[in-house]
Protein backbone atom coordinates (compact mmCIF):
# COMPACT_ATOMS: atom_id res chain seq x y z
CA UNK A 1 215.64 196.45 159.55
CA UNK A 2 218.71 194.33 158.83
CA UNK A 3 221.40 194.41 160.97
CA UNK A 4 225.68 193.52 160.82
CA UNK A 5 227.96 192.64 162.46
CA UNK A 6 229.93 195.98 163.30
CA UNK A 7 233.49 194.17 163.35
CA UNK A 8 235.21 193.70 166.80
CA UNK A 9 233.03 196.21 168.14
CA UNK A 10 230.45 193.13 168.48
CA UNK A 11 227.49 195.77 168.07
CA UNK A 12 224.89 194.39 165.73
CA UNK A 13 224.37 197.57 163.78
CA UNK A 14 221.68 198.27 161.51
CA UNK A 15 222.59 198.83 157.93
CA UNK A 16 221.14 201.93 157.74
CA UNK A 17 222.26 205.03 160.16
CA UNK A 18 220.68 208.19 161.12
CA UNK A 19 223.09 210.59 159.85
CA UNK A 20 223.07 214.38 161.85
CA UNK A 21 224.16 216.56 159.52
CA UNK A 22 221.15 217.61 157.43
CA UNK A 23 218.25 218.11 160.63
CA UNK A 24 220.05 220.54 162.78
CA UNK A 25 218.98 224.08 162.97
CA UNK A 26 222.56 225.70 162.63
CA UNK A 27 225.78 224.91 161.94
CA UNK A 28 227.02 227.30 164.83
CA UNK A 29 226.56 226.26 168.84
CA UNK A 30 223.82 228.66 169.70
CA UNK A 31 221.57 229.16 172.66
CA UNK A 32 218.73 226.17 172.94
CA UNK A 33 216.15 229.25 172.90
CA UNK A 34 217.11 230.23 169.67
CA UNK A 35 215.99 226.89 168.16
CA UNK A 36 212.30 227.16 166.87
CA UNK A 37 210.17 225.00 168.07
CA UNK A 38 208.85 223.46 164.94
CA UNK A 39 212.18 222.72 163.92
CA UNK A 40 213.00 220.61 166.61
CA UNK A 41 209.49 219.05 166.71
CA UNK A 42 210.97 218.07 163.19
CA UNK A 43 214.04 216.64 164.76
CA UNK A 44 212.18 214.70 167.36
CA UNK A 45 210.20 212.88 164.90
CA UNK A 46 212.96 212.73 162.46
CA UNK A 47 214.58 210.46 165.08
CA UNK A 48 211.21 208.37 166.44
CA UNK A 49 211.08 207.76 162.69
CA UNK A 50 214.44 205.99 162.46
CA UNK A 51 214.18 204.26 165.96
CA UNK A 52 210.51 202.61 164.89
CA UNK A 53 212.31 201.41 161.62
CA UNK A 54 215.37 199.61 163.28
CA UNK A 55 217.60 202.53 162.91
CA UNK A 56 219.23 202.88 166.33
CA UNK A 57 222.29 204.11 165.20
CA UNK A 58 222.09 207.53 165.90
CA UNK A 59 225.39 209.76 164.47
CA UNK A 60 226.39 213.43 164.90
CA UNK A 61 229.41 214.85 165.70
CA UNK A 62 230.92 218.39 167.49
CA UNK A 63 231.69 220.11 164.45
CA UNK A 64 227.50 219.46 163.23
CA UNK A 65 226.39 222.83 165.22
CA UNK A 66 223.40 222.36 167.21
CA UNK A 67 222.90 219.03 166.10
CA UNK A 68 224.39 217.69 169.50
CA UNK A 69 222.29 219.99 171.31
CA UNK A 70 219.10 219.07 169.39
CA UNK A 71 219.36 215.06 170.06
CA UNK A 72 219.67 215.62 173.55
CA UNK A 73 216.11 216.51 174.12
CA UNK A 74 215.06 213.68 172.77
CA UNK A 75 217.89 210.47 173.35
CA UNK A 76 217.29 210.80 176.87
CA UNK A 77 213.51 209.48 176.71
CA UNK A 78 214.79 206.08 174.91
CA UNK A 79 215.95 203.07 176.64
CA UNK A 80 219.69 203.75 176.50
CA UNK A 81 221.14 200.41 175.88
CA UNK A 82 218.49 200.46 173.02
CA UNK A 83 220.75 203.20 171.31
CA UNK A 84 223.67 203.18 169.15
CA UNK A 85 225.11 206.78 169.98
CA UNK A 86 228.04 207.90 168.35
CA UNK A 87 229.86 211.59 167.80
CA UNK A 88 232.76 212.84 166.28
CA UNK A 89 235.32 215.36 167.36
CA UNK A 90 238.00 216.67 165.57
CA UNK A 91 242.06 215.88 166.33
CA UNK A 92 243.76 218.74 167.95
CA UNK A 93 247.27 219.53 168.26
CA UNK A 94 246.71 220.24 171.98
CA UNK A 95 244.99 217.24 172.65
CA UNK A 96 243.09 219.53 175.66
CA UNK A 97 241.27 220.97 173.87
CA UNK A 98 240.07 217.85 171.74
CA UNK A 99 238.86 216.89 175.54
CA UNK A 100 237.16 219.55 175.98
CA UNK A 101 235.50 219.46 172.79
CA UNK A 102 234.27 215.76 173.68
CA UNK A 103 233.26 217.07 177.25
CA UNK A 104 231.01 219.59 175.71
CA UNK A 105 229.42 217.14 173.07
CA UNK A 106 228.65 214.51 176.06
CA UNK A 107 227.23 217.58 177.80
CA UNK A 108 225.12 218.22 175.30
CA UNK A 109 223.88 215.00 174.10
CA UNK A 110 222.66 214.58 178.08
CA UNK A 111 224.44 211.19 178.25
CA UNK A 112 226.57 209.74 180.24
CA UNK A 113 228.37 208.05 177.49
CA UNK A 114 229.14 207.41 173.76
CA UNK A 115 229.01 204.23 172.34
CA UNK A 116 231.21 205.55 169.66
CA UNK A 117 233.41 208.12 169.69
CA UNK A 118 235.22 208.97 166.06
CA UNK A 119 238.28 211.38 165.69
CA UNK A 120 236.63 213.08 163.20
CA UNK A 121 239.02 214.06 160.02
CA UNK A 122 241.93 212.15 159.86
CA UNK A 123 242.31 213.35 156.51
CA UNK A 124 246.68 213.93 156.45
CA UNK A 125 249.59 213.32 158.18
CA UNK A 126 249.19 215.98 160.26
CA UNK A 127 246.34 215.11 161.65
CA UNK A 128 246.99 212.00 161.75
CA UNK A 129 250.32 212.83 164.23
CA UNK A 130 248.06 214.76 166.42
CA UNK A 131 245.82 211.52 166.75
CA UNK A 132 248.58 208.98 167.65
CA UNK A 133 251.80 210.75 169.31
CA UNK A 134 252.10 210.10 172.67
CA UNK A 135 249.81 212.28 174.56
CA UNK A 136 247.96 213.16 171.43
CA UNK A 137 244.02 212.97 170.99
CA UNK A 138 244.25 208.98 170.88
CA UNK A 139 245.58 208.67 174.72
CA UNK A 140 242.66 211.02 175.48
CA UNK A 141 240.07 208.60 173.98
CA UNK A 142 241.75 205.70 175.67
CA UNK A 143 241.12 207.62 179.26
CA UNK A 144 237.44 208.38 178.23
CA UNK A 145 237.00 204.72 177.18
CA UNK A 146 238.63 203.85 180.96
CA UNK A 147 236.64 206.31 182.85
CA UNK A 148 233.48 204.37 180.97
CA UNK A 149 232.46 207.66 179.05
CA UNK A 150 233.40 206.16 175.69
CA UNK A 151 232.83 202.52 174.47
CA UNK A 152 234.25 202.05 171.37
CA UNK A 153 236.95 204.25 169.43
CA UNK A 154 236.95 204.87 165.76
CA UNK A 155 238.00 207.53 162.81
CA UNK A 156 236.13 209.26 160.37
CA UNK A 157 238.07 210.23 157.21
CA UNK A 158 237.97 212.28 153.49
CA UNK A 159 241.65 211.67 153.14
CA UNK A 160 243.83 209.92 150.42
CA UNK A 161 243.10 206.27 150.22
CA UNK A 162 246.80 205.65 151.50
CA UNK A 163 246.06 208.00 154.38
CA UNK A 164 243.29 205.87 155.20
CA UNK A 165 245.11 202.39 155.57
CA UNK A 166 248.11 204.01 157.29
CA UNK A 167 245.71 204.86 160.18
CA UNK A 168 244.06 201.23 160.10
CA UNK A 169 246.98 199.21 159.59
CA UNK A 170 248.12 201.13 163.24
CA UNK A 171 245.16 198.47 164.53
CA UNK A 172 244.45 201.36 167.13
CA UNK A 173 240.89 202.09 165.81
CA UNK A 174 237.46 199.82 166.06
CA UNK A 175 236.04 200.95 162.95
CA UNK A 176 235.94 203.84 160.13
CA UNK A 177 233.62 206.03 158.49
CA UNK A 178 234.47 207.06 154.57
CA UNK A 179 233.45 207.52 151.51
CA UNK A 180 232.85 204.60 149.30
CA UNK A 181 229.87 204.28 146.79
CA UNK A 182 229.14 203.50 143.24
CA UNK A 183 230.85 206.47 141.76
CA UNK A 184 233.85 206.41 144.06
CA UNK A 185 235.19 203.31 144.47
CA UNK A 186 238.84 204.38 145.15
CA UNK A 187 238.45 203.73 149.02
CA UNK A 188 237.64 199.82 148.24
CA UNK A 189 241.95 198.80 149.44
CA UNK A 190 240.85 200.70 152.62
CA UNK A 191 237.91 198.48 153.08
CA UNK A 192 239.89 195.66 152.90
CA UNK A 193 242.11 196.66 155.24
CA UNK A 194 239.39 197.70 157.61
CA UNK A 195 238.18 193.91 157.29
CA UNK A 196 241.78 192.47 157.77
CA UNK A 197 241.67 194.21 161.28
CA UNK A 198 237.97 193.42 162.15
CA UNK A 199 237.07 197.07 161.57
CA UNK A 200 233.50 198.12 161.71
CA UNK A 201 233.27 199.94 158.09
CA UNK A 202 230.35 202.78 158.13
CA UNK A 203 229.98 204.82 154.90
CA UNK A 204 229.49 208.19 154.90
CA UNK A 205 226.67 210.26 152.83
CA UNK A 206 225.71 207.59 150.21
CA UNK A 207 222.88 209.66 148.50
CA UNK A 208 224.42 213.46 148.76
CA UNK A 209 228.58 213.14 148.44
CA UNK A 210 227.72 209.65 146.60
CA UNK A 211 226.09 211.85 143.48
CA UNK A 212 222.90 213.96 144.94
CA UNK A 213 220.86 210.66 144.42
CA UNK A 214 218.14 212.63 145.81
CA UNK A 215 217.72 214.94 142.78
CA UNK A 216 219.02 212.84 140.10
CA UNK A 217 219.70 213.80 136.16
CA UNK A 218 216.85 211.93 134.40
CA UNK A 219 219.83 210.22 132.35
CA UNK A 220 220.80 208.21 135.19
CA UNK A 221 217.34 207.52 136.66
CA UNK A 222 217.15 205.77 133.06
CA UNK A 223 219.96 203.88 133.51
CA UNK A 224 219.13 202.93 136.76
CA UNK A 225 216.00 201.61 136.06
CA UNK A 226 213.40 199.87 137.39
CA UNK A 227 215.45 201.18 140.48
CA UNK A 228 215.86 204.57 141.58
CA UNK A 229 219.25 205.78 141.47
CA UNK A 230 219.26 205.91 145.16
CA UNK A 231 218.25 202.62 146.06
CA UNK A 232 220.64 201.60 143.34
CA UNK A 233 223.26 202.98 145.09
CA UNK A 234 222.32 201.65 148.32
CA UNK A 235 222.07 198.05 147.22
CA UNK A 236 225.11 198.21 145.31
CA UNK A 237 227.00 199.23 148.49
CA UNK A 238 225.43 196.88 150.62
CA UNK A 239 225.58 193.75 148.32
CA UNK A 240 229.34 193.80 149.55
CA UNK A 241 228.95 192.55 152.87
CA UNK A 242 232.55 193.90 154.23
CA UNK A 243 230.13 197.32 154.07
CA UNK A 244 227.98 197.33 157.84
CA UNK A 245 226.32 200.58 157.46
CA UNK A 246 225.37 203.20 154.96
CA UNK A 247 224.35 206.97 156.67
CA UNK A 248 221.52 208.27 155.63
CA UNK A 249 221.27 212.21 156.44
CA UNK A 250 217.84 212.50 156.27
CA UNK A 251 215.97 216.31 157.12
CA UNK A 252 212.77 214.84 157.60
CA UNK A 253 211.12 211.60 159.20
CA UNK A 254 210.12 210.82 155.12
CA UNK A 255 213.61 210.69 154.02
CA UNK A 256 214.25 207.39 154.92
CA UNK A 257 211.43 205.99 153.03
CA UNK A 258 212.93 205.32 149.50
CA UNK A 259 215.99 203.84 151.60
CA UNK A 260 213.83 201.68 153.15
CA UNK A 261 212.90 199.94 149.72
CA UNK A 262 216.22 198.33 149.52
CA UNK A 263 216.01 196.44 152.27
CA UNK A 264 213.68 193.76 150.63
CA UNK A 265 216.12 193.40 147.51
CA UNK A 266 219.01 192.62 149.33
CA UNK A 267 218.66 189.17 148.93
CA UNK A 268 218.53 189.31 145.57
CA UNK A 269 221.17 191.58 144.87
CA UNK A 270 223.24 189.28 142.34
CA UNK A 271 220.50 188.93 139.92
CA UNK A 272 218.76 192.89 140.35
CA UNK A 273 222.40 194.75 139.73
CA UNK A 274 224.14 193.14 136.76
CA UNK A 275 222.21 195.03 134.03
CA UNK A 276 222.33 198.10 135.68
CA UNK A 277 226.03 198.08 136.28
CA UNK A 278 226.33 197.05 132.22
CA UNK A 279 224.36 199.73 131.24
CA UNK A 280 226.09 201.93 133.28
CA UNK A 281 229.48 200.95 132.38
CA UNK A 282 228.33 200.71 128.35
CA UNK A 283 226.93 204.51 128.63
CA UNK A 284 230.51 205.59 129.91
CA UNK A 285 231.80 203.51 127.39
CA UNK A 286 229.89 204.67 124.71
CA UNK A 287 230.15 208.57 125.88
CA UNK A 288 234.31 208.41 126.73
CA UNK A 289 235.83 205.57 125.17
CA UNK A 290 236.33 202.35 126.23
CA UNK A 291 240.45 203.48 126.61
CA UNK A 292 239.69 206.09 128.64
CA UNK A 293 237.40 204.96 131.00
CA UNK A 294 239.37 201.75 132.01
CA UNK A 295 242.45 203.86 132.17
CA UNK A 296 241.75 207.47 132.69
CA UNK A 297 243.46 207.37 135.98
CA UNK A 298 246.52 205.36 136.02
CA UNK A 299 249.16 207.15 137.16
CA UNK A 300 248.50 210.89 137.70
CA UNK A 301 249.97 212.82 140.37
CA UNK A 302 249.07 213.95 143.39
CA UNK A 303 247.97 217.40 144.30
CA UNK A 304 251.73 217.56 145.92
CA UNK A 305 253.05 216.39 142.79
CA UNK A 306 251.48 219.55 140.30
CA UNK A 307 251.75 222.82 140.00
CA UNK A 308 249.46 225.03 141.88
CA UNK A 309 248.12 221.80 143.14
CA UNK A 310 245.44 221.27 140.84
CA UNK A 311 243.57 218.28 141.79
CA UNK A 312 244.09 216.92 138.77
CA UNK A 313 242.28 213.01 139.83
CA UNK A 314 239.45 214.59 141.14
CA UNK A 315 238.41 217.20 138.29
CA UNK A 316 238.74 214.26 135.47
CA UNK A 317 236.66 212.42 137.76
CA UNK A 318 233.74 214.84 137.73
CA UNK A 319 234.01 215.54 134.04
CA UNK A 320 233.16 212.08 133.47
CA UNK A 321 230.25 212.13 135.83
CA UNK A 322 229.15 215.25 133.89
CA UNK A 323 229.88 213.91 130.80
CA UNK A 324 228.83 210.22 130.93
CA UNK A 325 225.61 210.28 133.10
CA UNK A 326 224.65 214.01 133.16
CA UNK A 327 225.55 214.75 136.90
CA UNK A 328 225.83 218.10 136.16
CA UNK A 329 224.77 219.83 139.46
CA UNK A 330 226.35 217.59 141.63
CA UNK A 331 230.09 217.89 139.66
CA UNK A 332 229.50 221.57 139.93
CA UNK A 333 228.74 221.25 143.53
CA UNK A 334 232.15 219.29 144.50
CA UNK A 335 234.21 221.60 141.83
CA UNK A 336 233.31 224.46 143.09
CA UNK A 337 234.60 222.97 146.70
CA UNK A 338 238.25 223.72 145.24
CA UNK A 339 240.41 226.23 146.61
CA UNK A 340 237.80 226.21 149.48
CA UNK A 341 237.66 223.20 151.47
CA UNK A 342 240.75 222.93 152.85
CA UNK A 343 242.34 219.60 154.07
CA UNK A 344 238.53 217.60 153.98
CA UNK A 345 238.23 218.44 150.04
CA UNK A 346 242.07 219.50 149.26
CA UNK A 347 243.46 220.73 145.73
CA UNK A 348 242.67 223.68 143.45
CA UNK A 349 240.23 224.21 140.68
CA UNK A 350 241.66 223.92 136.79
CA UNK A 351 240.92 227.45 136.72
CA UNK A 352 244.71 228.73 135.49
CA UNK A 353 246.16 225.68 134.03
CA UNK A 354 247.00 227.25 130.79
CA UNK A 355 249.61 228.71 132.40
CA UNK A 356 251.26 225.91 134.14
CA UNK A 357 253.74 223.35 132.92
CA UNK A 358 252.14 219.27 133.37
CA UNK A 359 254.42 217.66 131.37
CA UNK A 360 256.75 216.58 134.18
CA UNK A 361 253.78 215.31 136.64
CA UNK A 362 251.69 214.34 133.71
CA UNK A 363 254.99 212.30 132.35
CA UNK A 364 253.72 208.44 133.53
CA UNK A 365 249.77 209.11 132.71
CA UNK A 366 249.09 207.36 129.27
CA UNK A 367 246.79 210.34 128.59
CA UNK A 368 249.28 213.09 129.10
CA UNK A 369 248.47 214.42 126.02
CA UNK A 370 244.92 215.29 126.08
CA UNK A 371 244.89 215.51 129.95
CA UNK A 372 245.34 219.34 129.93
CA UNK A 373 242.79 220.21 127.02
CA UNK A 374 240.13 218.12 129.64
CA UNK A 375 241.43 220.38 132.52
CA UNK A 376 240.58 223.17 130.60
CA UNK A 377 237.25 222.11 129.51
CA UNK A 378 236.16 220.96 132.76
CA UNK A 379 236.48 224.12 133.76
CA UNK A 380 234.66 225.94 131.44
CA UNK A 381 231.63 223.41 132.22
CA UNK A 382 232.11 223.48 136.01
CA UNK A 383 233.43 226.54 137.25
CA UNK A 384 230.62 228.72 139.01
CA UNK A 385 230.59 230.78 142.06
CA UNK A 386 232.61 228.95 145.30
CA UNK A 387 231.32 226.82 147.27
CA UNK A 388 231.53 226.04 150.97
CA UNK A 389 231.11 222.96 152.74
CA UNK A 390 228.17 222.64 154.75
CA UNK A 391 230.02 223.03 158.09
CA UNK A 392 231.49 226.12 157.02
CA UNK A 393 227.91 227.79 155.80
């Protein structure tokens, strides 16, 4: 394993994580005797797995069901200063009950502390003004950190990129987890900003929210060639070294094994990813337009800014996934989030915008013309039955 320096934090973390989300039985708190024992057998060596290969970073969060639960029958039998523990729990506006939330994830982790504690979803102002008022959720972590139950305090985020540097440049935060990968790269100001205040920078679900890298279109396992998409995508993000660590949400000990295959090409990262990046950027070229993929999103509005708040940025963005490399499934996956996924994946589907007006928000986009035509089509291409997030399942 390879390991970075986690910004001010000081921990030396390894560039891989062991992501909770995917091994947990439920996404409900329910009884421990409800869990099946094979399927925390699976846990328990999903874990041994990533602690033989390096990956001490172990991450979960309160809002991950029994995933808490689950890890502590196992963290407890590891030398604890061995561990990288970290958990998330979600701003309140009574910042009680965001401590009591934490209370019940140390309970159930069996630990006496967190090395990392993120306010998980700082994804608006709102929640962002529950985090940092006085009294809010922040002065609750700083307590926790005093009374030596929390080391280190950080935010995880799906929010606007300006959301995202507004809580860093506070400088009340140790380091962020969000969503920045080779098909996103909106979030890369944010990095630098996390960098500018020694921020540990931890990326969140590379392979699944960074394209379904696990099941890709065979178009883009051509283009991605001799890599796999995956390990594309992980040494492209990790070839920036202001990135520390990538999570990898694996369901089984063997899901970290293709990861693990990037780790020898880091070193020669400069000479493996240039073609692939051309031939990536030629296909889009070649499918799009060389106009509209170097300017397809200048200047379009928010979701606050259009009518119905259509989210206009993020449909055009999964056409041309769709459309350029055949990402099909996964742009029907995150369109189908619309309308349903509240403040973490904000905005509504294109689903009615022949009846709305765009010219006025549309009025600064050098593509106003053609943008609504796209809207429609996307639609037509992407719109299937809703979709929840995993959380809410």
């Amino acid at each position: 394993m390879l390991y970075r320096r986690f910004g001010r934090t000081e921990l030396q973390m390894p560039v891989f994580s062991c992501g909770g989300m995917r091994y947990q039985y439920k996404w409900q708190d329910i009884p421990q005797w409800q869990i099946p024992r094979a399927q925390q057998e699976n846990l328990e060596a999903t874990i041994r797995r990533a602690i033989d290969v390096g990956m001490n970073h172990i991450e979960t969060a309160r809002g991950y069901g029994s995933s808490e639960m689950q890890l502590g029958r196992i963290l407890p039998r590891f030398p604890r200063k061995e561990l990288i523990v970290q958990t998330k729990v979600s701003p309140q506006a009574d910042a009680r009950e965001f401590k009591r939330d934490f209370e019940k994830s140390l309970r159930n982790l069996r630990l006496d502390y967190v090395d990392l504690l993120g306010l998980h979803g700082i994804n608006n102002a709102e929640i962002l003004d529950y985090s940092i008022r006085p009294g809010g959720c922040l002065d609750v972590a700083r307590k926790l950190q005093e009374q030596g139950k929390v080391r280190f305090i950080g935010f995880s985020t799906h929010g606007p990129t300006d959301i995202i540097i507004q809580t860093i440049n506070t400088n009340e935060f140790d380091y962020v987890n969000l969503h920045w990968y080779y098909i996103n790269q909106v979030n890369w100001a944010a990095i630098e900003a996390a960098n500018r205040h020694d921020m540990g920078v931890f990326i969140i679900s590379p392979s699944d929210k960074g394209g379904k890298l696990y099941d890709p279109p065979q178009k883009l396992v051509n283009l991605c060639a001799p890599l796999s998409p995956m390990v594309f995508n992980d040494l492209f993000c990790l070839s920036h070294s202001q990135v520390h660590t990538l999570s990898l949400g694996a369901a089984k000990p063997q899901d970290f094994d293709e990861h693990l295959k990037t780790l020898e090409l880091l070193d020669n990262a400069s000479d493996i990813l240039p073609p692939i990046l051309t031939r990536l950027q030629a296909e889009a070229i070649a499918t799009l337009g060389e106009d509209w993929v170097k300017t397809w999103h200048i200047n379009l509005p928010t979701i606050e800014e259009t009518p119905n708040q259509v989210n206009i940025p993020v449909i055009l963005w999964l056409w041309n996934l769709a459309s350029a490399y055949d990402m099909l499934d996964y742009a029907k996956m995150r369109y189908n989030l619309l309308g349903n996924g509240s403040h973490w994946f904000p905005g509504n589907k294109a689903d009615h915008v022949n009846e709305l007006d765009l010219r006025s928000c549309l009025n600064r986009s050098p593509h106003a013309d053609k943008i609504p035509t796209l809207l429609t089509q996307a639609h037509q291409i992407l719109a299937s039955e809703a979709v929840q997030r995993l959380s809410q399942s």
